[in-house]
N, C-alpha and C. Protein backbone atom coordinates (compact mmCIF):
# COMPACT_ATOMS: atom_id res chain seq x y z
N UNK A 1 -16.05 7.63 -24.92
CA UNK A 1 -14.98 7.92 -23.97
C UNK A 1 -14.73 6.68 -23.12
N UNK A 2 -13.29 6.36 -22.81
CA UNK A 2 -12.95 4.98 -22.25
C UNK A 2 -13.42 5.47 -20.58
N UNK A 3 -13.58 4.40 -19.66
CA UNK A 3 -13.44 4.36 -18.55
C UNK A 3 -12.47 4.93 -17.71
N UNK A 4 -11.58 5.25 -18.54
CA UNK A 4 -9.98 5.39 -17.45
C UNK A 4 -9.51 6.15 -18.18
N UNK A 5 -8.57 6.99 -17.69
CA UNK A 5 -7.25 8.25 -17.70
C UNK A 5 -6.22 7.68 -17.56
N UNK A 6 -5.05 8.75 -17.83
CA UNK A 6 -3.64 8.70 -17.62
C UNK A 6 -3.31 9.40 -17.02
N UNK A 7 -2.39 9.58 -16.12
CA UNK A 7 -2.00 10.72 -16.04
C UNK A 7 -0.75 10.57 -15.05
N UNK A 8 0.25 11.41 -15.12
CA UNK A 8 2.03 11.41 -14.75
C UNK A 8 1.81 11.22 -13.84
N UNK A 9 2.90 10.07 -13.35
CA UNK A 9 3.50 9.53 -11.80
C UNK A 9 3.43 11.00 -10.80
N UNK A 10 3.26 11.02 -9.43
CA UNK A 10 3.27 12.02 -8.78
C UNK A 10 3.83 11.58 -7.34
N UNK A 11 5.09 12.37 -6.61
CA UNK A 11 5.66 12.05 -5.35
C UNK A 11 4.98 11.83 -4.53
N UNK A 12 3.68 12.31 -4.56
CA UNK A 12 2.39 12.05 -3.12
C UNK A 12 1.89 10.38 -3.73
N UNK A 13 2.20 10.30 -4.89
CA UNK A 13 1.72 8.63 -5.39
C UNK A 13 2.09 7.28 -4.14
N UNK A 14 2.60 7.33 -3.37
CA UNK A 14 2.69 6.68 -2.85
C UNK A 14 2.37 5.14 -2.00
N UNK A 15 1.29 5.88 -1.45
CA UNK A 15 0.58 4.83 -0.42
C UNK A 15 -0.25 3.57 -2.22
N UNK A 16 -1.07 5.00 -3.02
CA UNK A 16 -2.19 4.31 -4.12
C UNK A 16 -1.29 3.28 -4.65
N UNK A 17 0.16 3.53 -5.11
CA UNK A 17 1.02 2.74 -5.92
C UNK A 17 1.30 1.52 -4.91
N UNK A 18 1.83 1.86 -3.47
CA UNK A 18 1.82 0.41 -2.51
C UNK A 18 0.89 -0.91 -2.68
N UNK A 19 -0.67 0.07 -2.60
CA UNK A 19 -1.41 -0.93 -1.94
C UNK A 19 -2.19 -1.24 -3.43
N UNK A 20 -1.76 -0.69 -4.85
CA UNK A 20 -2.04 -1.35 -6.29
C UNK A 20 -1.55 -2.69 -6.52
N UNK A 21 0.31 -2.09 -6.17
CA UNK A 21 1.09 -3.18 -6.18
C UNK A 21 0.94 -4.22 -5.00
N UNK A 22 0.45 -4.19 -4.12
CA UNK A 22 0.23 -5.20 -3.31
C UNK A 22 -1.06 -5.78 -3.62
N UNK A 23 -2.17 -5.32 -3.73
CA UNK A 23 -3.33 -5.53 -3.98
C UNK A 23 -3.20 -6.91 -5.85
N UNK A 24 -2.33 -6.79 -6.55
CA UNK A 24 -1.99 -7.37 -7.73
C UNK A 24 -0.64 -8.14 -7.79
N UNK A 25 0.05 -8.10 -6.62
CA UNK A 25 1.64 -8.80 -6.54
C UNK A 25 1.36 -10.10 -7.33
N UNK A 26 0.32 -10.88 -7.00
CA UNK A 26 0.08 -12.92 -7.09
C UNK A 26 -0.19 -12.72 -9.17
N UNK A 27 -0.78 -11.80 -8.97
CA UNK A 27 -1.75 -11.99 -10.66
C UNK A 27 0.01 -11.33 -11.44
N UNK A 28 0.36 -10.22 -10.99
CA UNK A 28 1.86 -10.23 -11.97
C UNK A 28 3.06 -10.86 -12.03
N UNK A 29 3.39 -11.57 -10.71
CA UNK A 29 3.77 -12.72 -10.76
C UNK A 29 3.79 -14.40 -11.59
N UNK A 30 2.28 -14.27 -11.91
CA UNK A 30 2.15 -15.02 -12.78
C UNK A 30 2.70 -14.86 -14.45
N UNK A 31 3.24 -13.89 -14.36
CA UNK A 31 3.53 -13.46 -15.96
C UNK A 31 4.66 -12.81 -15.95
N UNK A 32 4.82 -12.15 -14.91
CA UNK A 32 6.25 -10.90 -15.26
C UNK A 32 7.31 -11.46 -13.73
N UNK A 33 8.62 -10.98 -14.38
CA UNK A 33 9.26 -11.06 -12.95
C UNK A 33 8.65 -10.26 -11.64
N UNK A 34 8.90 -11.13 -10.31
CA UNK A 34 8.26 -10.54 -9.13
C UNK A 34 9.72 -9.84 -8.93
N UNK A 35 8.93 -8.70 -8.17
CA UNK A 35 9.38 -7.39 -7.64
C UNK A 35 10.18 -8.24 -6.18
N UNK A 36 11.33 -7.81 -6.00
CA UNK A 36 11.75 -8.14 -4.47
C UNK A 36 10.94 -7.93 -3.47
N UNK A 37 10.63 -8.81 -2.46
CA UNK A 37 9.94 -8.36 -1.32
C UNK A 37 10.61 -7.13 -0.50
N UNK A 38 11.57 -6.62 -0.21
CA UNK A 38 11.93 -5.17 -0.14
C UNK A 38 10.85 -4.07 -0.60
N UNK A 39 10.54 -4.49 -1.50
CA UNK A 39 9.61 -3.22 -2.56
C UNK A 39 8.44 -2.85 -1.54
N UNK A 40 8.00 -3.60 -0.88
CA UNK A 40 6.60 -3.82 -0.72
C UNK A 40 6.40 -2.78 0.87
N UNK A 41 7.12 -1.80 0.59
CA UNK A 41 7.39 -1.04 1.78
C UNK A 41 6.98 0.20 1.88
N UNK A 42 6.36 1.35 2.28
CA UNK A 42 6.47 2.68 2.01
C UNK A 42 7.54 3.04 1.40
N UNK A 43 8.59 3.11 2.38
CA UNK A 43 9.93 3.63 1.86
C UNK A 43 10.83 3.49 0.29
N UNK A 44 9.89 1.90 0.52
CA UNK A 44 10.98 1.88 -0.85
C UNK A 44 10.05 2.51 -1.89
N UNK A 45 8.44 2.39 -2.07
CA UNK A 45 8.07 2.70 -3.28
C UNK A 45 8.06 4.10 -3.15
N UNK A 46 8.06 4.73 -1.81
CA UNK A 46 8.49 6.49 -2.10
C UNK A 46 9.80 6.61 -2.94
N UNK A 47 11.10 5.61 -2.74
CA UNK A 47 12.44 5.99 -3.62
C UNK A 47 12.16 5.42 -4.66
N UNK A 48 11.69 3.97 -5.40
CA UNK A 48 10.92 3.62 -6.55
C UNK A 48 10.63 5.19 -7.35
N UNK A 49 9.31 5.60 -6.84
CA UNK A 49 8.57 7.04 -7.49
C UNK A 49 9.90 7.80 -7.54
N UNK A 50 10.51 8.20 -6.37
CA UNK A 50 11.73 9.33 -6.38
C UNK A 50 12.75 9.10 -7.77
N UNK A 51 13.07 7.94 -7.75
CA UNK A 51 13.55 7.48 -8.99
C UNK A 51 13.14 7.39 -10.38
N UNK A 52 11.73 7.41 -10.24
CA UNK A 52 11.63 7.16 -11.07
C UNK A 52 11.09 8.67 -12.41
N UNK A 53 10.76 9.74 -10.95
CA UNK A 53 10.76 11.51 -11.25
C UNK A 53 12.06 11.76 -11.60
N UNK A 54 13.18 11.40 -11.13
CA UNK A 54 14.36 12.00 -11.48
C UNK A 54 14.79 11.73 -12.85
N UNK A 55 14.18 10.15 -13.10
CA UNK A 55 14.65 9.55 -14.92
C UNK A 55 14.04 10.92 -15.88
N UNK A 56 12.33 11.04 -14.94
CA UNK A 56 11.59 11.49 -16.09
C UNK A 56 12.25 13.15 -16.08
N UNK A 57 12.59 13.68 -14.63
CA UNK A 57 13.22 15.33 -15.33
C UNK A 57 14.81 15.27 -16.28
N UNK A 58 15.67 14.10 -16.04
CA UNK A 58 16.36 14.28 -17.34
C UNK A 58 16.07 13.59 -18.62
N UNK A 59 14.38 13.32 -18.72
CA UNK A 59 14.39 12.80 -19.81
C UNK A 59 14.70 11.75 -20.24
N UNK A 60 14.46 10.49 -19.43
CA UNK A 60 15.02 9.80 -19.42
C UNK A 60 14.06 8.10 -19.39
N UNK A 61 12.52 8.70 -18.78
CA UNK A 61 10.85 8.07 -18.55
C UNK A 61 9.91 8.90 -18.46
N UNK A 62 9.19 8.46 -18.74
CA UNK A 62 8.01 9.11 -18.83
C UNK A 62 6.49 8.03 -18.16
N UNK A 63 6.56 8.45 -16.50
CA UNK A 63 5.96 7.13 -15.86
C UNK A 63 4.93 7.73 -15.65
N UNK A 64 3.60 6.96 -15.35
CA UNK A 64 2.52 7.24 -15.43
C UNK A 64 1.61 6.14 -14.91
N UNK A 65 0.06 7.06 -14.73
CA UNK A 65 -0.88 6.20 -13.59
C UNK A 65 -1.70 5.92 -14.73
N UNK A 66 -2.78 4.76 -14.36
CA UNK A 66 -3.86 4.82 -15.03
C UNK A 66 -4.92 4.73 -14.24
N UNK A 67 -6.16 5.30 -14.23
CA UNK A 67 -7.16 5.24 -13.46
C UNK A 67 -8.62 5.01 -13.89
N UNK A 68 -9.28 4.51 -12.86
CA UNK A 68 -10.77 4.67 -13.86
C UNK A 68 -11.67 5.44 -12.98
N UNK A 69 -12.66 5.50 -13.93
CA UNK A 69 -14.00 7.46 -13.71
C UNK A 69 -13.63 7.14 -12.22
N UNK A 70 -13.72 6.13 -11.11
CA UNK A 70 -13.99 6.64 -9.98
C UNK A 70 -12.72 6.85 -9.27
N UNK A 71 -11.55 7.27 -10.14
CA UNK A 71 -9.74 7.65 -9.52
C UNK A 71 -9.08 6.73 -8.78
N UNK A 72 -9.73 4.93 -9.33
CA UNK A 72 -9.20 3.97 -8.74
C UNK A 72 -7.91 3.68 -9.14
N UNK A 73 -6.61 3.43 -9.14
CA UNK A 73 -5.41 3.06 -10.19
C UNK A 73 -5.74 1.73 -10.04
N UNK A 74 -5.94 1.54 -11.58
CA UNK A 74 -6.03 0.14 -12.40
C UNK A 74 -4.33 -0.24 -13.14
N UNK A 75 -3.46 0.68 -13.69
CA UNK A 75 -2.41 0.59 -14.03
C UNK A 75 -1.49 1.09 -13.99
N UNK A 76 -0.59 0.83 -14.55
CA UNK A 76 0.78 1.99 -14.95
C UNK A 76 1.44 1.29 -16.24
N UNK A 77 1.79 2.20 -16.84
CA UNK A 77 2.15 2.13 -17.83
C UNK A 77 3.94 3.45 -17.81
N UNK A 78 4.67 3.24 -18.91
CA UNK A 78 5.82 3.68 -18.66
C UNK A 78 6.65 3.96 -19.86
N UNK A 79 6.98 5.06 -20.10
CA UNK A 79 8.13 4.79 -21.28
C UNK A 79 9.53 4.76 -20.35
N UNK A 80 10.56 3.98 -20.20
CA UNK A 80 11.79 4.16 -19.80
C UNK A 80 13.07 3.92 -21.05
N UNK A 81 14.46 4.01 -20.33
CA UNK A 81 15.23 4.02 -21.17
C UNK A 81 15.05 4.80 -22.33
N UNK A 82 14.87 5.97 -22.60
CA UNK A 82 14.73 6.62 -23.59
C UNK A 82 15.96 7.34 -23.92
N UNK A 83 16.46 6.92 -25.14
CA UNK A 83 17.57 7.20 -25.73
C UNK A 83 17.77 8.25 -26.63
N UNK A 84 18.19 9.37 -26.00
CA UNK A 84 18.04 10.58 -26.90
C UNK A 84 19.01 10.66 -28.06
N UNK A 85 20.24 10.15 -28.27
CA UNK A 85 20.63 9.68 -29.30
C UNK A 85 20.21 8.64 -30.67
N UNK A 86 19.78 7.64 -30.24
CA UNK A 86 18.76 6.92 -31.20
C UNK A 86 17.64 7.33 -31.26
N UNK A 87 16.90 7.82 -30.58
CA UNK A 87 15.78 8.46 -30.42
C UNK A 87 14.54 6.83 -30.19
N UNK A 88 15.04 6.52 -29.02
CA UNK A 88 14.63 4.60 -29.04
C UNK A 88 14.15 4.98 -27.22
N UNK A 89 13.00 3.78 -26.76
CA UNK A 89 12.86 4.10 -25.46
C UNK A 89 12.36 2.75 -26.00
N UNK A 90 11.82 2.04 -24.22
CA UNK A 90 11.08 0.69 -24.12
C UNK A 90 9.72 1.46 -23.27
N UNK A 91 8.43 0.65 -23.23
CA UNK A 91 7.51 1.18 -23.28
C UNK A 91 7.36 -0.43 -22.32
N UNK A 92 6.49 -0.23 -21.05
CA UNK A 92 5.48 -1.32 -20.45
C UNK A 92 4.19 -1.11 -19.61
N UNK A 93 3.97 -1.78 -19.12
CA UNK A 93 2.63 -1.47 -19.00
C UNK A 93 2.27 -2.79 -17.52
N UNK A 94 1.31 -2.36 -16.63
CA UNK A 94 1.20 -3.39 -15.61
C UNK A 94 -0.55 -2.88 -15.42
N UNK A 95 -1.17 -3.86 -15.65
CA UNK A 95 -2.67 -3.44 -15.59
C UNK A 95 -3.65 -5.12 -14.21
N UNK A 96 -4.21 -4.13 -13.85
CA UNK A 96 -4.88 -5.03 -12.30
C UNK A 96 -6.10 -5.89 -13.24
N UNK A 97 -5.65 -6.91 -12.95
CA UNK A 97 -6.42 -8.30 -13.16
C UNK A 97 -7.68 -8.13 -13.59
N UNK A 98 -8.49 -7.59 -12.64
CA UNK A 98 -9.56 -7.37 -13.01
C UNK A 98 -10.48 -6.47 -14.18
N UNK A 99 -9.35 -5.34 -14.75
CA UNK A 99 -9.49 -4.92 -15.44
C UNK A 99 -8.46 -5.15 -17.20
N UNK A 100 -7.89 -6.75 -16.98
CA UNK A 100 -7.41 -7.11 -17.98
C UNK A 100 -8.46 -7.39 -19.28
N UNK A 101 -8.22 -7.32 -20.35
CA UNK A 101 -9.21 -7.60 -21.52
C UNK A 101 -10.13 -6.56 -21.62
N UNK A 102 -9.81 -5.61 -21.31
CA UNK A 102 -11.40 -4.76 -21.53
C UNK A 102 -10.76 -3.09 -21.85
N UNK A 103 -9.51 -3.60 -22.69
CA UNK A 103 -8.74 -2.52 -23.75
C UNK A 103 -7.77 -1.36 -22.96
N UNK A 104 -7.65 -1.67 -21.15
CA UNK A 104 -7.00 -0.84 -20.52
C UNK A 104 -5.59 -0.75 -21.45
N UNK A 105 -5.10 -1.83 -21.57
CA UNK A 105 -3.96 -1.75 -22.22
C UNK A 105 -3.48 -1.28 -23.56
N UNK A 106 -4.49 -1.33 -23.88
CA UNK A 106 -4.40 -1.13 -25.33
C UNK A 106 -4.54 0.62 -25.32
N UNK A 107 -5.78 1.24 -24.40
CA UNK A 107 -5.60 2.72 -24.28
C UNK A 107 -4.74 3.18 -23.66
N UNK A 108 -3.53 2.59 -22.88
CA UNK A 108 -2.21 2.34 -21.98
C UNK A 108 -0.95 3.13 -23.01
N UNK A 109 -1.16 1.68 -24.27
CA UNK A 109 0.07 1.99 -25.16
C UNK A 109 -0.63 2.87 -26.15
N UNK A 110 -1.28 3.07 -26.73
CA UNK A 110 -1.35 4.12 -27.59
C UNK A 110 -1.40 5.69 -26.79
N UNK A 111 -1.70 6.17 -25.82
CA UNK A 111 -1.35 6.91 -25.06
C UNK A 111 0.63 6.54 -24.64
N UNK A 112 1.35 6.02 -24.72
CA UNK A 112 2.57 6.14 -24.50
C UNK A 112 2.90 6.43 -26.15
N UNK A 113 2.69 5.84 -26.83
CA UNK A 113 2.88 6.34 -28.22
C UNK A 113 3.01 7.27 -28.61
N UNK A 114 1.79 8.00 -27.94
CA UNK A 114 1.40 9.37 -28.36
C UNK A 114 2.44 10.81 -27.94
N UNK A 115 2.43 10.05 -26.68
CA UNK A 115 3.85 10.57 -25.80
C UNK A 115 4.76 10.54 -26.50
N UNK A 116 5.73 9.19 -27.18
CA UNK A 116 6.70 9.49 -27.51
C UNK A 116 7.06 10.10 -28.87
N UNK A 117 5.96 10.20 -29.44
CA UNK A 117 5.81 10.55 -30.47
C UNK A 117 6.30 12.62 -30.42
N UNK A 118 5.62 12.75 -29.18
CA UNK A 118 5.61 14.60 -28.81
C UNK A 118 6.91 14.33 -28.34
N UNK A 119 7.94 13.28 -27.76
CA UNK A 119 9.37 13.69 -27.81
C UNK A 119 10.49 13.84 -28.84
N UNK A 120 9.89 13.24 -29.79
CA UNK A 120 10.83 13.48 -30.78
C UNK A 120 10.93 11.60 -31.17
N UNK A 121 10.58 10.56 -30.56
CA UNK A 121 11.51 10.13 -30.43
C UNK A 121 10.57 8.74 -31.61
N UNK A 122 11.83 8.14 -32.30
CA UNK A 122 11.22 6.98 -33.23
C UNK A 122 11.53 5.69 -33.54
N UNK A 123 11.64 5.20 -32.32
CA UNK A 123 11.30 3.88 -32.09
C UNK A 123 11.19 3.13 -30.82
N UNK A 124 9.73 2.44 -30.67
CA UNK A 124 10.01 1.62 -29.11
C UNK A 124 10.28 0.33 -29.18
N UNK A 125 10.64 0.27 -28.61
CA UNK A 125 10.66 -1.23 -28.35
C UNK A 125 10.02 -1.78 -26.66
N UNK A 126 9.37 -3.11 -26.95
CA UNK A 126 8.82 -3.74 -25.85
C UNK A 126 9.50 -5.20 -25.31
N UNK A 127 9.52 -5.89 -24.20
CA UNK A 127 10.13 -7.28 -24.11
C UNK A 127 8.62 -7.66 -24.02
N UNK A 128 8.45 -9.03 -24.20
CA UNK A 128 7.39 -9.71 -23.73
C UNK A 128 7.74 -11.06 -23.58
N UNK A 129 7.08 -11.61 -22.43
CA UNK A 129 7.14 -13.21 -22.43
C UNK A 129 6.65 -13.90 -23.52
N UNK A 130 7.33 -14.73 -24.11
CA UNK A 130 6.57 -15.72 -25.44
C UNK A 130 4.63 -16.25 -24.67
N UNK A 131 4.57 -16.72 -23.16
CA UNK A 131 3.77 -16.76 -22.76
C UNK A 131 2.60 -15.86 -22.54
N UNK A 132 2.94 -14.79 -22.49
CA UNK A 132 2.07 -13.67 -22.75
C UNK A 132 1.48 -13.57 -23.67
N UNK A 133 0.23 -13.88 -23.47
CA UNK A 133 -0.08 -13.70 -25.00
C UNK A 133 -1.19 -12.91 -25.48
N UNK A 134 -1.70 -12.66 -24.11
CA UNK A 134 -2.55 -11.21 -24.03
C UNK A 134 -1.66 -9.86 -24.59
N UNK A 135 -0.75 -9.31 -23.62
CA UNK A 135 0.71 -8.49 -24.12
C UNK A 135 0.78 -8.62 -25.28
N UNK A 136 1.23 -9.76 -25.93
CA UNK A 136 1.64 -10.05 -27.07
C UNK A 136 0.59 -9.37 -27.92
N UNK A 137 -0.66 -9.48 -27.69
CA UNK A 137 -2.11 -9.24 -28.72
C UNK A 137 -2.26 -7.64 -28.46
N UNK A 138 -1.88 -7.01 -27.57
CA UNK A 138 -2.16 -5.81 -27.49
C UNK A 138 -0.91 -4.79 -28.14
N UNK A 139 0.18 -5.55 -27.70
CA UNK A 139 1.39 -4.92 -28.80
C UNK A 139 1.65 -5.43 -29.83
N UNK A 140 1.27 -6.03 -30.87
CA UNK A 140 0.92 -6.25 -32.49
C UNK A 140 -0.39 -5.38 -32.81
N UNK A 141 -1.04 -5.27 -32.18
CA UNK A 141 -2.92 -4.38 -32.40
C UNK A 141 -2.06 -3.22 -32.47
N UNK A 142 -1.19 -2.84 -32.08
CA UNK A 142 -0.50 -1.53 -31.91
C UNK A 142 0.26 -1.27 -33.07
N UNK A 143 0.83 -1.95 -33.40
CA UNK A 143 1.72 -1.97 -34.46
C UNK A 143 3.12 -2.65 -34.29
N UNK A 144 3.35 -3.09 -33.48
CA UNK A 144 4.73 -3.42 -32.90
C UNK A 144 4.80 -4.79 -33.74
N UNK A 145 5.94 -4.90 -34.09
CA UNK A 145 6.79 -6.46 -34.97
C UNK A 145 8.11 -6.76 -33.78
N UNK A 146 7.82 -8.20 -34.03
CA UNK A 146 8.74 -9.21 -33.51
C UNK A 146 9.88 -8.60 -33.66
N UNK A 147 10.90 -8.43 -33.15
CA UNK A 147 12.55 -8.01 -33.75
C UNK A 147 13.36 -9.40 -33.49
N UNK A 148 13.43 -9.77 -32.05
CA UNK A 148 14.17 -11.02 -31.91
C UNK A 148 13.59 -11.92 -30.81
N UNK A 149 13.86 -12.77 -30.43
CA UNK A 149 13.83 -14.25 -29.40
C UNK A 149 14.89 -13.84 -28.58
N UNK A 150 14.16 -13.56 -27.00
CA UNK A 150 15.31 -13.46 -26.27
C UNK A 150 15.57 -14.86 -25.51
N UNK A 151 16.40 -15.45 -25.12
CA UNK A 151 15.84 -16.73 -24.48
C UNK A 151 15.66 -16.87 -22.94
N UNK A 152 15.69 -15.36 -22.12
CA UNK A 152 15.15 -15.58 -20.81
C UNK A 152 15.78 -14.09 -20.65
N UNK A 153 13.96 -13.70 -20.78
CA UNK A 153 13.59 -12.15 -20.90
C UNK A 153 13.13 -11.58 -19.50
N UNK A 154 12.94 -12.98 -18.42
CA UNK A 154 12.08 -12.84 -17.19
C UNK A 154 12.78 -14.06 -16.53
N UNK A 155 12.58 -14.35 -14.92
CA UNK A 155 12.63 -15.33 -14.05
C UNK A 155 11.00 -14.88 -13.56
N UNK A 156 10.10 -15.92 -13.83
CA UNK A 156 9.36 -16.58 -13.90
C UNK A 156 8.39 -17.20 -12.95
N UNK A 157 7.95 -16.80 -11.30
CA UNK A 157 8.10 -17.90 -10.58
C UNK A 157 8.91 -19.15 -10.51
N UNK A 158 10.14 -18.84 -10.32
CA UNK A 158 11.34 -19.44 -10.60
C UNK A 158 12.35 -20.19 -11.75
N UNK A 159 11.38 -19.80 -12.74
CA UNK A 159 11.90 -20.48 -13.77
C UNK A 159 12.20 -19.27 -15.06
N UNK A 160 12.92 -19.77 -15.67
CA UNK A 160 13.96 -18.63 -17.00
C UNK A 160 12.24 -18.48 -17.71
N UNK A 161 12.15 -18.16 -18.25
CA UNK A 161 10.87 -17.55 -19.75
C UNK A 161 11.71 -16.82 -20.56
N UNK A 162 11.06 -17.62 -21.56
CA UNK A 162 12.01 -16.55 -22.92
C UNK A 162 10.76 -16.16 -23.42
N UNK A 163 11.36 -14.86 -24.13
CA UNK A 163 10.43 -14.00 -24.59
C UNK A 163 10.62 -13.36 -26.28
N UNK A 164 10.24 -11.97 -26.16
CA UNK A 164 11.01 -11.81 -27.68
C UNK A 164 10.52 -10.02 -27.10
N UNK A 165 11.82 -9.26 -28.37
CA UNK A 165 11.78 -8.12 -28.18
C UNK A 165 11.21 -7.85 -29.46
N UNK A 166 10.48 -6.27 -29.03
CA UNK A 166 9.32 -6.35 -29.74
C UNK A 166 9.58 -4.54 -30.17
N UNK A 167 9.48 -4.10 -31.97
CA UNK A 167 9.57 -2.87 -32.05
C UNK A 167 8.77 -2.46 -32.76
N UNK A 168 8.33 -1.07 -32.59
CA UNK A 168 7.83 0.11 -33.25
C UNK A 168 8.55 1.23 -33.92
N UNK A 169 8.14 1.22 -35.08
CA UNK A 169 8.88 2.59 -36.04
C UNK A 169 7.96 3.98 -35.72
N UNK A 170 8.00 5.00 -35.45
CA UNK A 170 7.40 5.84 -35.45
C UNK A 170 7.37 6.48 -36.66
């Protein structure tokens, strides 16, 4: 049995999701676009969550915590954009530094998989920075293939990063 759980975004999530995302702002920065300093507020990550419950009751995400045995949140992980016509969603994932390399992610996306799999739905797709190359190793271990080269998938600590979009057939 892994160290850590999943389990659905919740409106009381609040303060844990603030002080995750603050507690990890410098380490995801280094890899993914930074969040506006706005974010970094009660208010906003209560409408963040609010928003992000409303995608998931029309079906629309499917957002989620990750935690370990002692109910610390180490991640989140996410299906959004889920396209009930194609039956297509994007899938990501944000895991705390300290618990990078030691398969959070990897039990992250196969747990979203699994998910989208109980919606019906058959195919994800992921972006990733070409620099990423952890990401990159955990979504190929998964099954995911290259689809295309985006050429600036992220701003960067100020700079464009190109990346590539990345899919799964269910």
């Amino acid at each position: 049995m892994p160290g850590y759980s999943i389990r659905a975004l919740q409106p009381d999530d609040v303060e844990v999701v603030l002080q995750f995302e603050l507690a990890h702002k410098s380490f995801f920065e280094r890899s993914i676009e930074a969040r506006p300093d706005e974010f970094y507020q009660p208010e906003a990550v209560q409408q963040h969550i609010a928003e992000f419950l409303l995608l998931k009751q029309q079906v629309l995400a499917w957002p989620t915590l990750i935690l370990n045995t002692d109910k610390e949140l180490i991640g989140r992980a996410n299906i959004k954009d889920i396209d009930q016509v194609t039956k297509s969603a994007y899938v990501g994932y944000r895991i705390a530094e300290h618990w990078s390399g030691k398969g959070v992610a990897s039990f992250a996306l196969y747990e979203l998989i699994q998910q989208a799999k109980q919606m019906g739905l058959m195919v994800l797709f992921a972006c990733v920075a070409t620099e990423n190359r952890a990401s990159m190793q955990v979504l190929k271990k998964a099954g995911f293939q290259q689809m295309e080269t985006i050429p600036q998938v992220a701003i960067v600590q100020g700079k464009a990063v190109a990346g590539y979009l990345m899919w799964l057939k269910l």
